[in-house]
PDB file of N, CA and C in Angstrom:
ATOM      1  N   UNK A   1      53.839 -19.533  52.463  1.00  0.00           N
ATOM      2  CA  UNK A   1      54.996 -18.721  52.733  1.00  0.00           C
ATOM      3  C   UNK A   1      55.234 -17.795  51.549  1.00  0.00           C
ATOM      4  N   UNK A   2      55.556 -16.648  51.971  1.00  0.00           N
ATOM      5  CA  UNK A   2      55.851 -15.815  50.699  1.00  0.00           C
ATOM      6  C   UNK A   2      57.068 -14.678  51.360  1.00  0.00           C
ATOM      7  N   UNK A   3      58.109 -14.684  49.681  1.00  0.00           N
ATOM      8  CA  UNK A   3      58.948 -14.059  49.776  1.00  0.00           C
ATOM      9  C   UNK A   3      59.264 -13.037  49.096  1.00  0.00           C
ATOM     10  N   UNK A   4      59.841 -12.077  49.725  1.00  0.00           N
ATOM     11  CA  UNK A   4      59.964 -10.703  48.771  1.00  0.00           C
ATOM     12  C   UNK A   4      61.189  -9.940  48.150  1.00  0.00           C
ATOM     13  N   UNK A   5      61.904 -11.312  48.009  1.00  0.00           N
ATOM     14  CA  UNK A   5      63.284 -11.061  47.789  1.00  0.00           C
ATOM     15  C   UNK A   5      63.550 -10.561  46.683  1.00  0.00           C
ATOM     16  N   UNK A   6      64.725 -10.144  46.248  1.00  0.00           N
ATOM     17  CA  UNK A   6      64.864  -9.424  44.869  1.00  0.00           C
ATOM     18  C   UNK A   6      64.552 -10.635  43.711  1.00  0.00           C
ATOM     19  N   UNK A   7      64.617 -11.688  43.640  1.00  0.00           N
ATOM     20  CA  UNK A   7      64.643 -12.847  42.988  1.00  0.00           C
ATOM     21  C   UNK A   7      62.904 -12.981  42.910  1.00  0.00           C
ATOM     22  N   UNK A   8      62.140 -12.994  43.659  1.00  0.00           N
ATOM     23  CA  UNK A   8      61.014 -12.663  43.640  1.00  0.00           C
ATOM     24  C   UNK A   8      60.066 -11.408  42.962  1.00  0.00           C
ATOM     25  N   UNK A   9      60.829  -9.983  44.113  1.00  0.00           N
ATOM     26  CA  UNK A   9      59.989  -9.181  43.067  1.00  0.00           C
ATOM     27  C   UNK A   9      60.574  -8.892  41.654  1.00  0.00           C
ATOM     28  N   UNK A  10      61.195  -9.531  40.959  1.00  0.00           N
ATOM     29  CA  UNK A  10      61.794  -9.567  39.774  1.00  0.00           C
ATOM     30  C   UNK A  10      60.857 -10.533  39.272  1.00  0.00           C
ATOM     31  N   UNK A  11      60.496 -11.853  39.544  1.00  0.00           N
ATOM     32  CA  UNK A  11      59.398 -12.873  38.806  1.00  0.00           C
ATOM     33  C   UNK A  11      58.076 -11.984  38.464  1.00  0.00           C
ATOM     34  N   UNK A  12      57.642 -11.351  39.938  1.00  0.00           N
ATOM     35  CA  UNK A  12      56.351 -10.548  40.199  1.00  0.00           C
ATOM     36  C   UNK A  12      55.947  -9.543  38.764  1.00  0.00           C
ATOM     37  N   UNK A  13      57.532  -8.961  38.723  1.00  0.00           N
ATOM     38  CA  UNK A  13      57.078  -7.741  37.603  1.00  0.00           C
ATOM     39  C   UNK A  13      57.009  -8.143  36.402  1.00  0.00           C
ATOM     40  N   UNK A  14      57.892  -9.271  35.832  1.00  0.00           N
ATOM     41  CA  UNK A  14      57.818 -10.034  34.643  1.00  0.00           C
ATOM     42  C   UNK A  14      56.243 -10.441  34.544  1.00  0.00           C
ATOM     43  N   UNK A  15      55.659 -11.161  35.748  1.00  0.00           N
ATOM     44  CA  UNK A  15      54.202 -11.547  35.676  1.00  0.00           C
ATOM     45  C   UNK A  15      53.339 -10.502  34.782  1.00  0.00           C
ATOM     46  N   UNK A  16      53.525  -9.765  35.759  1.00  0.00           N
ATOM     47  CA  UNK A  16      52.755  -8.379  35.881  1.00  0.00           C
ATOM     48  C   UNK A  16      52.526  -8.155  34.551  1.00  0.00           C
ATOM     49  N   UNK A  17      53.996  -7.901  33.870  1.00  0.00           N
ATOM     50  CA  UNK A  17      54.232  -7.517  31.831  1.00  0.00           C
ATOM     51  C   UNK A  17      53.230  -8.562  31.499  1.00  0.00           C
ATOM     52  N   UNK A  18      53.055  -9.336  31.456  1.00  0.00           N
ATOM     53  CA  UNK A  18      53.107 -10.524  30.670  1.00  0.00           C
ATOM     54  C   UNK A  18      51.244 -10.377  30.424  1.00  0.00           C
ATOM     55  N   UNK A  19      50.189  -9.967  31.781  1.00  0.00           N
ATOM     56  CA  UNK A  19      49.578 -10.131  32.246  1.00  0.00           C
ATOM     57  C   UNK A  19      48.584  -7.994  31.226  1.00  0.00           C
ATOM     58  N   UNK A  20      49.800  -7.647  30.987  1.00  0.00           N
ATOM     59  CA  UNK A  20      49.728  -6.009  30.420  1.00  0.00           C
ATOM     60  C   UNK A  20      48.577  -6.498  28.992  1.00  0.00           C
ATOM     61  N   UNK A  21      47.552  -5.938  28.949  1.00  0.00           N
ATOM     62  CA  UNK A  21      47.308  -5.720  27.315  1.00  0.00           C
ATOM     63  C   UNK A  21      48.257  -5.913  26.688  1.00  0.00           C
ATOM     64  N   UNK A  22      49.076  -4.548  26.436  1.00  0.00           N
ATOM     65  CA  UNK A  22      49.903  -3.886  25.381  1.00  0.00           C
ATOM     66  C   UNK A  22      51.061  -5.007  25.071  1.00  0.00           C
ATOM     67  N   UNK A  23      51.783  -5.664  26.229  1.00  0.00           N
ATOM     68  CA  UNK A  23      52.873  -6.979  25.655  1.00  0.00           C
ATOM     69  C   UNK A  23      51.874  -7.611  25.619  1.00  0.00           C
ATOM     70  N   UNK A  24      50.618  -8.502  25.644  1.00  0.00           N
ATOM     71  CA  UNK A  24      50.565  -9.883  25.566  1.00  0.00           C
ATOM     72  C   UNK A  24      49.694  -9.299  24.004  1.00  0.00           C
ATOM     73  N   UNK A  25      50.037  -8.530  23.780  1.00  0.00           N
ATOM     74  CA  UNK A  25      49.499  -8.019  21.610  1.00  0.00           C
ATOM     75  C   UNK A  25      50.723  -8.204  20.742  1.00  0.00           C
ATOM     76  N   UNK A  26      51.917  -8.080  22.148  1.00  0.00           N
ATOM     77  CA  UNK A  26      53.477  -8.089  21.001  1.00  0.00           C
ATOM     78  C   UNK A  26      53.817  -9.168  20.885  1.00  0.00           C
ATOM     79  N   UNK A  27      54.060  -9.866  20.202  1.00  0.00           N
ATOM     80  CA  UNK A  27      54.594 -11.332  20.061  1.00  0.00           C
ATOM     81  C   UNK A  27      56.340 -10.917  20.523  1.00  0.00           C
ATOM     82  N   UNK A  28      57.013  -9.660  20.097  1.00  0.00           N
ATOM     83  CA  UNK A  28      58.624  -9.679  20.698  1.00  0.00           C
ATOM     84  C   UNK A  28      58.460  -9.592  22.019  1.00  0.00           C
ATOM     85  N   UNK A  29      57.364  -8.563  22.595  1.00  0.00           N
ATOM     86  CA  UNK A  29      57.464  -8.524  24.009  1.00  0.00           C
ATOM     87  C   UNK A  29      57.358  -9.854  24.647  1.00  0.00           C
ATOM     88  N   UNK A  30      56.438 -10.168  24.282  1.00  0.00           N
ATOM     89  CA  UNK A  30      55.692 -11.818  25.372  1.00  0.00           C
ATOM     90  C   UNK A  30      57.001 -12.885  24.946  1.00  0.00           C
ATOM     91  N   UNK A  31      57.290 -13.076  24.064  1.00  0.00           N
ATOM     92  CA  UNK A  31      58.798 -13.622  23.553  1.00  0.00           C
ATOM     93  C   UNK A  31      59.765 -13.669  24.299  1.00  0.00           C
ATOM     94  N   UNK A  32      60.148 -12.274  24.832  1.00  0.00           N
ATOM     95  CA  UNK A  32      61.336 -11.619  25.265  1.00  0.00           C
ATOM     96  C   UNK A  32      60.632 -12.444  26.949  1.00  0.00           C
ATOM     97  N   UNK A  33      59.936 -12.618  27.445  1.00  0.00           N
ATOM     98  CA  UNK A  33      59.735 -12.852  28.931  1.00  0.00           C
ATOM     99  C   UNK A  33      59.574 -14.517  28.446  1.00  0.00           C
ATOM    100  N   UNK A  34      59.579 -15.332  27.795  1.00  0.00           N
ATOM    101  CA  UNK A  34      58.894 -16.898  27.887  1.00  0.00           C
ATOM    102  C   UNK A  34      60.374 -17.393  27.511  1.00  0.00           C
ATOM    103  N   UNK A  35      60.788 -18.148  28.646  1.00  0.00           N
ATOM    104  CA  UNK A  35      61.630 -19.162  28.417  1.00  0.00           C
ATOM    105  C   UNK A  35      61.869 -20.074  27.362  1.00  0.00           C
ATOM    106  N   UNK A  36      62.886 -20.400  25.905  1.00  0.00           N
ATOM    107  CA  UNK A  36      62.442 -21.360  25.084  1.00  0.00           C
ATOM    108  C   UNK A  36      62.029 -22.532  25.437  1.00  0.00           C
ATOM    109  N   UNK A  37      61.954 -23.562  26.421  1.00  0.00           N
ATOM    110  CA  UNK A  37      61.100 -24.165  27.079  1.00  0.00           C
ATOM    111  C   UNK A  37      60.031 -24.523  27.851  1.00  0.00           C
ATOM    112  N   UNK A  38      59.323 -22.681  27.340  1.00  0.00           N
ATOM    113  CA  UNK A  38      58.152 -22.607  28.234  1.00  0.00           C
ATOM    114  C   UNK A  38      57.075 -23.567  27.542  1.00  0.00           C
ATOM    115  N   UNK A  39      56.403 -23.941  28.649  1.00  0.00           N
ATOM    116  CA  UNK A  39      54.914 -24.670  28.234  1.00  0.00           C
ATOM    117  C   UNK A  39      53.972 -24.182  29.631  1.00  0.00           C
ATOM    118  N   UNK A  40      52.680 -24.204  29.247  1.00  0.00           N
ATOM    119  CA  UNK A  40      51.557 -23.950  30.103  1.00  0.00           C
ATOM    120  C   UNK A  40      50.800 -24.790  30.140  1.00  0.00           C
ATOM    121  N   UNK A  41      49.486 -25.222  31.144  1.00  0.00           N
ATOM    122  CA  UNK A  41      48.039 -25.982  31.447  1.00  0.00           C
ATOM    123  C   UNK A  41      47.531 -25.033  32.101  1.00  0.00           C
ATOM    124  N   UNK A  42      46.645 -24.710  30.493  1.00  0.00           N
ATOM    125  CA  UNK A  42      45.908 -23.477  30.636  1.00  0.00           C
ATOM    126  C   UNK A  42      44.040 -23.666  31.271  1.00  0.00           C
ATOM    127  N   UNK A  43      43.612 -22.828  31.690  1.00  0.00           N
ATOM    128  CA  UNK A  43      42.462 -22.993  32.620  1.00  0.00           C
ATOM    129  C   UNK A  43      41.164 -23.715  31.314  1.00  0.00           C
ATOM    130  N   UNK A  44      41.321 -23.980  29.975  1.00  0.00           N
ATOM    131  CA  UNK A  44      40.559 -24.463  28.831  1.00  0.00           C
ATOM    132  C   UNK A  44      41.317 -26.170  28.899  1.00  0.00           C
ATOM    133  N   UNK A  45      41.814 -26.496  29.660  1.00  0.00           N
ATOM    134  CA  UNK A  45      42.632 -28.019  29.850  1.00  0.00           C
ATOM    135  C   UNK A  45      43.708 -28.046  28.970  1.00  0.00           C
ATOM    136  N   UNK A  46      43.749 -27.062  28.067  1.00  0.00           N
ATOM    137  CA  UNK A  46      44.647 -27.012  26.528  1.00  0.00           C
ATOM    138  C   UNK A  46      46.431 -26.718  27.354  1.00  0.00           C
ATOM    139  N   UNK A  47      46.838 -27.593  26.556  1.00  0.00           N
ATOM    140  CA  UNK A  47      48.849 -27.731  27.085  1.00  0.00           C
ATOM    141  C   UNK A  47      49.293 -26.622  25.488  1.00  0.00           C
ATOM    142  N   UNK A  48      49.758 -25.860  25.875  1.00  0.00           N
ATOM    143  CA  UNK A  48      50.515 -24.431  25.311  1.00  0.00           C
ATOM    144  C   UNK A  48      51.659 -24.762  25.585  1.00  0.00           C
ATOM    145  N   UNK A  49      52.546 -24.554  24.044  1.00  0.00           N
ATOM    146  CA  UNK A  49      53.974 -24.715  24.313  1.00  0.00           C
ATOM    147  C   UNK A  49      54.435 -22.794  24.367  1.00  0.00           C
ATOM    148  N   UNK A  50      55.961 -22.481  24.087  1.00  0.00           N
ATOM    149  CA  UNK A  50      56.272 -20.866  23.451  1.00  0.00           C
ATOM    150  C   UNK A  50      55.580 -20.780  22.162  1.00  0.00           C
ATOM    151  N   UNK A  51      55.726 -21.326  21.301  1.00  0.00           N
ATOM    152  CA  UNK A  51      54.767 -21.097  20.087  1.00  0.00           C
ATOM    153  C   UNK A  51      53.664 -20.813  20.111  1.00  0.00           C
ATOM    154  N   UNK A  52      52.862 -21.821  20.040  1.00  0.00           N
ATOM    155  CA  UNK A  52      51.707 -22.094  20.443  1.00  0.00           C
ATOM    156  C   UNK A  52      51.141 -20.456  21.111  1.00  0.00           C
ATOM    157  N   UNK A  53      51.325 -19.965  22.224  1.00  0.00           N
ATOM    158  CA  UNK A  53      51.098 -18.915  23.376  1.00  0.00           C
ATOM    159  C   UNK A  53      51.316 -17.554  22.875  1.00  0.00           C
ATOM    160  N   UNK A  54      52.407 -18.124  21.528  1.00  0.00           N
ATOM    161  CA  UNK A  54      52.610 -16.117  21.035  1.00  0.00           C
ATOM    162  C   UNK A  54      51.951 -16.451  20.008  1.00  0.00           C
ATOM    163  N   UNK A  55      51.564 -16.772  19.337  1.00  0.00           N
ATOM    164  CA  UNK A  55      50.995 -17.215  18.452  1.00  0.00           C
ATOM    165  C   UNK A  55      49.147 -16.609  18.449  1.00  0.00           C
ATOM    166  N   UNK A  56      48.931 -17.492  19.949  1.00  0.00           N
ATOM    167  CA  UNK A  56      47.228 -16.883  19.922  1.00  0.00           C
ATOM    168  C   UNK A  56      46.710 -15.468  20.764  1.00  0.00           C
ATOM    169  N   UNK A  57      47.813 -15.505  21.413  1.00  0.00           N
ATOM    170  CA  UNK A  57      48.142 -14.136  22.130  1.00  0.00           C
ATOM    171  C   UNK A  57      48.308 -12.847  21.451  1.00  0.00           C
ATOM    172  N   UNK A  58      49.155 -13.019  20.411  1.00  0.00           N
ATOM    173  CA  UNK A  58      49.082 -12.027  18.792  1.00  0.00           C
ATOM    174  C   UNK A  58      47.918 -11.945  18.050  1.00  0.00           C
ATOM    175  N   UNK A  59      47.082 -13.154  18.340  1.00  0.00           N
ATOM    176  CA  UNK A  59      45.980 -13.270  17.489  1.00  0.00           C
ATOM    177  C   UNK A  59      45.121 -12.760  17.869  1.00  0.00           C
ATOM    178  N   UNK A  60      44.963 -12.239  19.213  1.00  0.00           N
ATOM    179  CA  UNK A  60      43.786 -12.293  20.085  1.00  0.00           C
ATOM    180  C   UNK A  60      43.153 -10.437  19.508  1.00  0.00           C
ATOM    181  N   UNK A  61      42.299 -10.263  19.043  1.00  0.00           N
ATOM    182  CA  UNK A  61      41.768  -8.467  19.263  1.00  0.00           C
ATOM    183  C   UNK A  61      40.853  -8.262  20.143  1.00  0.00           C
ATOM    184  N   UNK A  62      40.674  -8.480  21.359  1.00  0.00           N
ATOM    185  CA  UNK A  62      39.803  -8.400  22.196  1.00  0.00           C
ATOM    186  C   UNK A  62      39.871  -7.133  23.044  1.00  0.00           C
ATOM    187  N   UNK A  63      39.463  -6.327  22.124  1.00  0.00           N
ATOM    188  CA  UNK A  63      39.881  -4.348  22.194  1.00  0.00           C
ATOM    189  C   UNK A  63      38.627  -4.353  23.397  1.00  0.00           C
ATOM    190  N   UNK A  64      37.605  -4.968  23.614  1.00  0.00           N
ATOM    191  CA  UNK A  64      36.220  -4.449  24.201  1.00  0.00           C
ATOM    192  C   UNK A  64      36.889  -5.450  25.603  1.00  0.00           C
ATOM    193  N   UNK A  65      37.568  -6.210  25.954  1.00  0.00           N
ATOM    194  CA  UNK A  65      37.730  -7.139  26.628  1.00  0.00           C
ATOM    195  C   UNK A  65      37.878  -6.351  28.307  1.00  0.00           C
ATOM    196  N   UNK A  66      37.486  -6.522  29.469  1.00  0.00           N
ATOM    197  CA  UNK A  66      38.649  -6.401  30.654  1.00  0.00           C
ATOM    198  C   UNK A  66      39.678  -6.399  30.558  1.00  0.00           C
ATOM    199  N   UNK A  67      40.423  -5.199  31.953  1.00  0.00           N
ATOM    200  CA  UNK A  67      41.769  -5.827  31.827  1.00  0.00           C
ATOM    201  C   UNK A  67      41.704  -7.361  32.656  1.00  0.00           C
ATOM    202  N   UNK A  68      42.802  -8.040  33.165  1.00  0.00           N
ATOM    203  CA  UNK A  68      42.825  -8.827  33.640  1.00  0.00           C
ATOM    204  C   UNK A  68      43.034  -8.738  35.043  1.00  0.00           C
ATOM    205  N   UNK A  69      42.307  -8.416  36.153  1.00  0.00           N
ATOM    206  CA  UNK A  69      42.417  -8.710  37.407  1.00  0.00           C
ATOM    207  C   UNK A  69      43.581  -9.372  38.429  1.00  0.00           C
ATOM    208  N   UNK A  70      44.166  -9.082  38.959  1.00  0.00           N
ATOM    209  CA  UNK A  70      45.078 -10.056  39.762  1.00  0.00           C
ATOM    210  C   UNK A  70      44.836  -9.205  41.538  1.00  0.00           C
ATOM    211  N   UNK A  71      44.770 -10.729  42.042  1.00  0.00           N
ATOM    212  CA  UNK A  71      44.443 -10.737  43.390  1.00  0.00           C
ATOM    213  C   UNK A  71      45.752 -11.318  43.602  1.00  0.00           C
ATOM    214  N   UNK A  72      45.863 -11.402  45.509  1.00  0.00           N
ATOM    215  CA  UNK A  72      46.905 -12.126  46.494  1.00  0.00           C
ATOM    216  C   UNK A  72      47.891 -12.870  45.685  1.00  0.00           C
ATOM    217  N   UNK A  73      48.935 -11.756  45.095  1.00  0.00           N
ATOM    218  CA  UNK A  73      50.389 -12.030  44.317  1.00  0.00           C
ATOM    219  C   UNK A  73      51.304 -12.991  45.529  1.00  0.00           C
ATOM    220  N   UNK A  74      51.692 -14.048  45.424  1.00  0.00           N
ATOM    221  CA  UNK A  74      52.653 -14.232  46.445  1.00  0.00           C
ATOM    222  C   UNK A  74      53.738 -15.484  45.455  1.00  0.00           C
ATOM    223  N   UNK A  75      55.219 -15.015  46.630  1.00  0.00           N
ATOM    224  CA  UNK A  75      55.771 -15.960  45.866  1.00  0.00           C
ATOM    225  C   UNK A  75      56.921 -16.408  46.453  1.00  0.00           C
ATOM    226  N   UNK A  76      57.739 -17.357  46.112  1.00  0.00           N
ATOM    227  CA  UNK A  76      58.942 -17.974  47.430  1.00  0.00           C
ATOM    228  C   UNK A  76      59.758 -18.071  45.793  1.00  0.00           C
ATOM    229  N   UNK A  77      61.107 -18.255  46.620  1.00  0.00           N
ATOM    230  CA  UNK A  77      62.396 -18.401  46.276  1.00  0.00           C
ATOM    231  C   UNK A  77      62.957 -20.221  46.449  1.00  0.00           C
ATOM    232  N   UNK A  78      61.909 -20.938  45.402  1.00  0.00           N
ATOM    233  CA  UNK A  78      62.236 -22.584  46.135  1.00  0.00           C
ATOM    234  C   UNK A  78      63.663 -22.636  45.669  1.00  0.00           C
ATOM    235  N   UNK A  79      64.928 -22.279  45.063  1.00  0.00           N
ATOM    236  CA  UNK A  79      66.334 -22.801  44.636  1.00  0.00           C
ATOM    237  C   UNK A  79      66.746 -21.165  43.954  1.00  0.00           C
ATOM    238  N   UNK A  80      68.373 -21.242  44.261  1.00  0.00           N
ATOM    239  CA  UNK A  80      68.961 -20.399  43.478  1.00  0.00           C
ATOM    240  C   UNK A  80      68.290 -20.181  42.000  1.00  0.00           C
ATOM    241  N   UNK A  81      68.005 -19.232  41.654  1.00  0.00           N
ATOM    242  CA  UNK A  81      67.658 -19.158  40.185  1.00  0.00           C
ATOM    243  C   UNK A  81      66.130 -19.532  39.798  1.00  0.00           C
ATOM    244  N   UNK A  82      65.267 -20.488  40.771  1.00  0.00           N
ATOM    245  CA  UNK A  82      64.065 -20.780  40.512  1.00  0.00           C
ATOM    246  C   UNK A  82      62.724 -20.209  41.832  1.00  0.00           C
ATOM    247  N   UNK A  83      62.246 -19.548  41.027  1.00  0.00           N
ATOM    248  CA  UNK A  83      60.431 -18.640  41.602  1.00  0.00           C
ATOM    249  C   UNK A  83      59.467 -19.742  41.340  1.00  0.00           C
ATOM    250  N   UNK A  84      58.732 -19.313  42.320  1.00  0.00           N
ATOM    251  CA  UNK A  84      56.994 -19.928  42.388  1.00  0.00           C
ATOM    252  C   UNK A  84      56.323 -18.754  42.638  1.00  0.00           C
ATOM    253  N   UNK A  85      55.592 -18.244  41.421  1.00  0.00           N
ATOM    254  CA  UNK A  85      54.354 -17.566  41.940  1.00  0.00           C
ATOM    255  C   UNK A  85      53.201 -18.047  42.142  1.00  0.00           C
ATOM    256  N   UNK A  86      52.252 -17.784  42.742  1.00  0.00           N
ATOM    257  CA  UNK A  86      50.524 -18.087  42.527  1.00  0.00           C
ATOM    258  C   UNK A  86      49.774 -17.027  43.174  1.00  0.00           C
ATOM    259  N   UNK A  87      49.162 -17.096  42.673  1.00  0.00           N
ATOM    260  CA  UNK A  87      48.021 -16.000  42.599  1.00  0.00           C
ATOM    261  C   UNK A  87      46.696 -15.866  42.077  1.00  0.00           C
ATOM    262  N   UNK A  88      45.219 -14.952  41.992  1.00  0.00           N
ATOM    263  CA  UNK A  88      43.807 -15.368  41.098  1.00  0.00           C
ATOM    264  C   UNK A  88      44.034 -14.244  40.087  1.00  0.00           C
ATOM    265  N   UNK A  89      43.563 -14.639  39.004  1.00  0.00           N
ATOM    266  CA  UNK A  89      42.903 -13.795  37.965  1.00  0.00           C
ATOM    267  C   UNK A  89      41.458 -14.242  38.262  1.00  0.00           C
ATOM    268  N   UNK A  90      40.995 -12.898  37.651  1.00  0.00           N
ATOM    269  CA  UNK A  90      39.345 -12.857  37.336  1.00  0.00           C
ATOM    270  C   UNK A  90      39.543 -11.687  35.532  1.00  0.00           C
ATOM    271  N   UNK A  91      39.034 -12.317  34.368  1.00  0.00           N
ATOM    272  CA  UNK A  91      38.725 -11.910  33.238  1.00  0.00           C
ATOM    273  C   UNK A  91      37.859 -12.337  32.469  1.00  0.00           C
ATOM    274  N   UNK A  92      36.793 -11.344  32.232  1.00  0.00           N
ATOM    275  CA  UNK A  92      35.798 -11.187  31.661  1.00  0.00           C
ATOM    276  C   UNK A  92      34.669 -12.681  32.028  1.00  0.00           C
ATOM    277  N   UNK A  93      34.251 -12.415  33.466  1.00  0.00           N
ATOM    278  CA  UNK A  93      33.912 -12.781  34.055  1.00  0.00           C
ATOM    279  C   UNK A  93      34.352 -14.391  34.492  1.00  0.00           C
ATOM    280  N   UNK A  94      35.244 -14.821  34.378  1.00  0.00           N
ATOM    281  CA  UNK A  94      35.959 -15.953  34.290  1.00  0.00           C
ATOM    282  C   UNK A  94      37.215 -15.896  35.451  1.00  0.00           C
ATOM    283  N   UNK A  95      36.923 -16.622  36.215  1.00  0.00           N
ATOM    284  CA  UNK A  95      38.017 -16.723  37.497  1.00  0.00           C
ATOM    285  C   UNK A  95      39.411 -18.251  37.433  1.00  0.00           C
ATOM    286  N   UNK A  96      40.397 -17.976  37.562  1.00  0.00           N
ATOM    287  CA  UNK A  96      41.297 -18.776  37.974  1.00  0.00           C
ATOM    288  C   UNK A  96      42.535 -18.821  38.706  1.00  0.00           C
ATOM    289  N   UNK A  97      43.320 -19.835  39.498  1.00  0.00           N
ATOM    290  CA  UNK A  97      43.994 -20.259  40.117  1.00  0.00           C
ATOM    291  C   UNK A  97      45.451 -19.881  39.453  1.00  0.00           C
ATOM    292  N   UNK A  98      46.251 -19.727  40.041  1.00  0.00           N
ATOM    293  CA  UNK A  98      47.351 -19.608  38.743  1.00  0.00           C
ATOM    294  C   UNK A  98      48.804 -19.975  39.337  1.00  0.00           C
ATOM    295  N   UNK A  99      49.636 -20.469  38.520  1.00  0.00           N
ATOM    296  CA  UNK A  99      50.817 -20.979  39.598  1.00  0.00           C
ATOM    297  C   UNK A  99      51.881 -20.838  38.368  1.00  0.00           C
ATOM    298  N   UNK A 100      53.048 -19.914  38.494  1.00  0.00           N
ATOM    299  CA  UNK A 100      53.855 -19.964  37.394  1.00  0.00           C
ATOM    300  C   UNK A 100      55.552 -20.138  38.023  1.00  0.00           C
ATOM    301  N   UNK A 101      56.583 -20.473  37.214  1.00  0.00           N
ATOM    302  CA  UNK A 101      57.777 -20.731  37.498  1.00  0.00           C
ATOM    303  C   UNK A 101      58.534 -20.216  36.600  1.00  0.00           C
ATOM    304  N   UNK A 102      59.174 -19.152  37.446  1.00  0.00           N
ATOM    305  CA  UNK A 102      60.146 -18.345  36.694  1.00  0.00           C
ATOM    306  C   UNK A 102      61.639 -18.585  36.853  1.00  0.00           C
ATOM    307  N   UNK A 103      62.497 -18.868  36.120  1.00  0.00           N
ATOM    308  CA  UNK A 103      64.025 -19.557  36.045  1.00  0.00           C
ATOM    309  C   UNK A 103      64.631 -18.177  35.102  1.00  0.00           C
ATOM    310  N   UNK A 104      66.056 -17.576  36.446  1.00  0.00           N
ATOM    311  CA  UNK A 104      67.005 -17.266  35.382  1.00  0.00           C
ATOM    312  C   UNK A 104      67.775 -17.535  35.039  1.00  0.00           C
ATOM    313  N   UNK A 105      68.050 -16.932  33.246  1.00  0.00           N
ATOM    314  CA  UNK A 105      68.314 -17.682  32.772  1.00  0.00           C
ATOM    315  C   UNK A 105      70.083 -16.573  32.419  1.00  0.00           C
ATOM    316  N   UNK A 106      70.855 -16.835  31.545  1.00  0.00           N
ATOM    317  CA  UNK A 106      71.586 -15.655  31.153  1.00  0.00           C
ATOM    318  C   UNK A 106      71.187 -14.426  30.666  1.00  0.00           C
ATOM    319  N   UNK A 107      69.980 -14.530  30.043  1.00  0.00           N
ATOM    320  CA  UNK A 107      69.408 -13.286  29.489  1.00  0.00           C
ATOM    321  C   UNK A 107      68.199 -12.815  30.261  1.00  0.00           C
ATOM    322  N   UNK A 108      68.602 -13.353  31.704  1.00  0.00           N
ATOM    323  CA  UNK A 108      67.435 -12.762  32.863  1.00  0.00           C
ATOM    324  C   UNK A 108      66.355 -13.743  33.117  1.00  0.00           C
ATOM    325  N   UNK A 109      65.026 -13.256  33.937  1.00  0.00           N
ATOM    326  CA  UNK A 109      64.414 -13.943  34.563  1.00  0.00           C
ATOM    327  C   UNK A 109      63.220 -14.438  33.420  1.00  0.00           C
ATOM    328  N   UNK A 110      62.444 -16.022  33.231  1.00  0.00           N
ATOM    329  CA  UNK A 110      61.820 -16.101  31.966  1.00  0.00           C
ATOM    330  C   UNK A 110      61.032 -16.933  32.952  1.00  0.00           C
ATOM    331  N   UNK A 111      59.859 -17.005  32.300  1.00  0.00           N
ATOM    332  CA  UNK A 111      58.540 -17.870  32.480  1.00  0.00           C
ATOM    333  C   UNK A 111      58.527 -19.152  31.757  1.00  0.00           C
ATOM    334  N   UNK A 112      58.962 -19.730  33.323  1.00  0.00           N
ATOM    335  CA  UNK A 112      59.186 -21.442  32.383  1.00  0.00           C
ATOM    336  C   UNK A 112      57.821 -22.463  32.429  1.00  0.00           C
ATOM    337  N   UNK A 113      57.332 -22.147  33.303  1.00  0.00           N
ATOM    338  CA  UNK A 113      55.976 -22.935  33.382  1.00  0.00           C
ATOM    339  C   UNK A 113      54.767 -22.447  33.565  1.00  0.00           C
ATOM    340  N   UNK A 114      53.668 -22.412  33.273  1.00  0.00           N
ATOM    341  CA  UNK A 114      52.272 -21.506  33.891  1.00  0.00           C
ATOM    342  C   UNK A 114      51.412 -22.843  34.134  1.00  0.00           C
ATOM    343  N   UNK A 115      50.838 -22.914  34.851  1.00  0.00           N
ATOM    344  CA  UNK A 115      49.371 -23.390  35.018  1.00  0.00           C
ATOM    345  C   UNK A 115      47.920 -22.356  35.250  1.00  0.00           C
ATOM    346  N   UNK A 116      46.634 -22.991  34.807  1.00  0.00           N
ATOM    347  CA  UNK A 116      45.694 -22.441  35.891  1.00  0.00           C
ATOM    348  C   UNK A 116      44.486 -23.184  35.861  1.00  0.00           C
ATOM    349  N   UNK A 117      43.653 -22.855  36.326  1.00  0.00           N
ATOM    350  CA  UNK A 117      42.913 -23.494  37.148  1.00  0.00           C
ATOM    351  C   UNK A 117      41.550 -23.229  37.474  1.00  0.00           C
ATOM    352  N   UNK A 118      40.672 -23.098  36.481  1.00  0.00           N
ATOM    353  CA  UNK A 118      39.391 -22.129  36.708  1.00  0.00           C
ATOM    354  C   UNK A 118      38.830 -22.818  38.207  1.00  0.00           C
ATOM    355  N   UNK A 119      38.024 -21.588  38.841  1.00  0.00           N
ATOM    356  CA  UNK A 119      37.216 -21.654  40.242  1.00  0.00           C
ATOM    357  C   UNK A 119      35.762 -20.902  40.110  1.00  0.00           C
ATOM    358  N   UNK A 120      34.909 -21.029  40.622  1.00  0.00           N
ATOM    359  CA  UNK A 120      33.641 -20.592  40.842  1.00  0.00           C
ATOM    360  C   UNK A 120      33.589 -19.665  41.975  1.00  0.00           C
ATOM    361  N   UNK A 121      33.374 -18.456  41.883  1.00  0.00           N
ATOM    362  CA  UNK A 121      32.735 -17.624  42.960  1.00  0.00           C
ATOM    363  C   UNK A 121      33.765 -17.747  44.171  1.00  0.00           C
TER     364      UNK A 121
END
């Protein structure tokens, strides 16, 4: 099921930033979208807290890299205030599953959880 409610395409575009070259190089930008309780289970099995995520995300210079691909965006409205997205990336030749939860908060909509999920072909 997928929904396209304002509560939704509001998660969608936060994704979207997050997913940009140019913020995931800013540690304020990627900051400004991650919930202080964000944590991830990232497609390397590795558990990423907010630290942790701006941290190697700032670190990263991968100027020669792909952008990052995104296929079949979809997403529901499970509770007042709480998103489910999922959707595939494909980067630099590397494919995965992806499922994130966006909660707003007072200072707007934040990325409280990510998973993913590498797949083959």
């Amino acid at each position: 099921m997928s929904d396209r409610s304002p509560a939704v395409e509001t998660a969608v575009a936060g994704e979207l930033r997050l997913l940009d070259p140019e913020v995931r190089a800013s540690p304020e930008l990627v900051g400004a979208l991650l919930h202080p309780e964000f944590h991830e289970f990232g497609a390397s099995g590795r558990h990423w807290d907010r630290t942790s995520v701006i941290a190697a995300l700032a670190g990263a210079t991968d100027e020669g890299a792909e952008r990052i691909v995104v296929a079949g965006m979809k997403g529901v409205e499970l509770a007042p205030g709480l998103v489910h997205l999922t959707f595939d990336t494909e980067h630099n030749g590397s494919r995965a599953h992806r499922s994130s939860l966006w909660r707003r908060t007072p200072s707007g909509w934040l990325l409280y959880f990510h998973q993913a999920t590498p797949f083959a072909g």
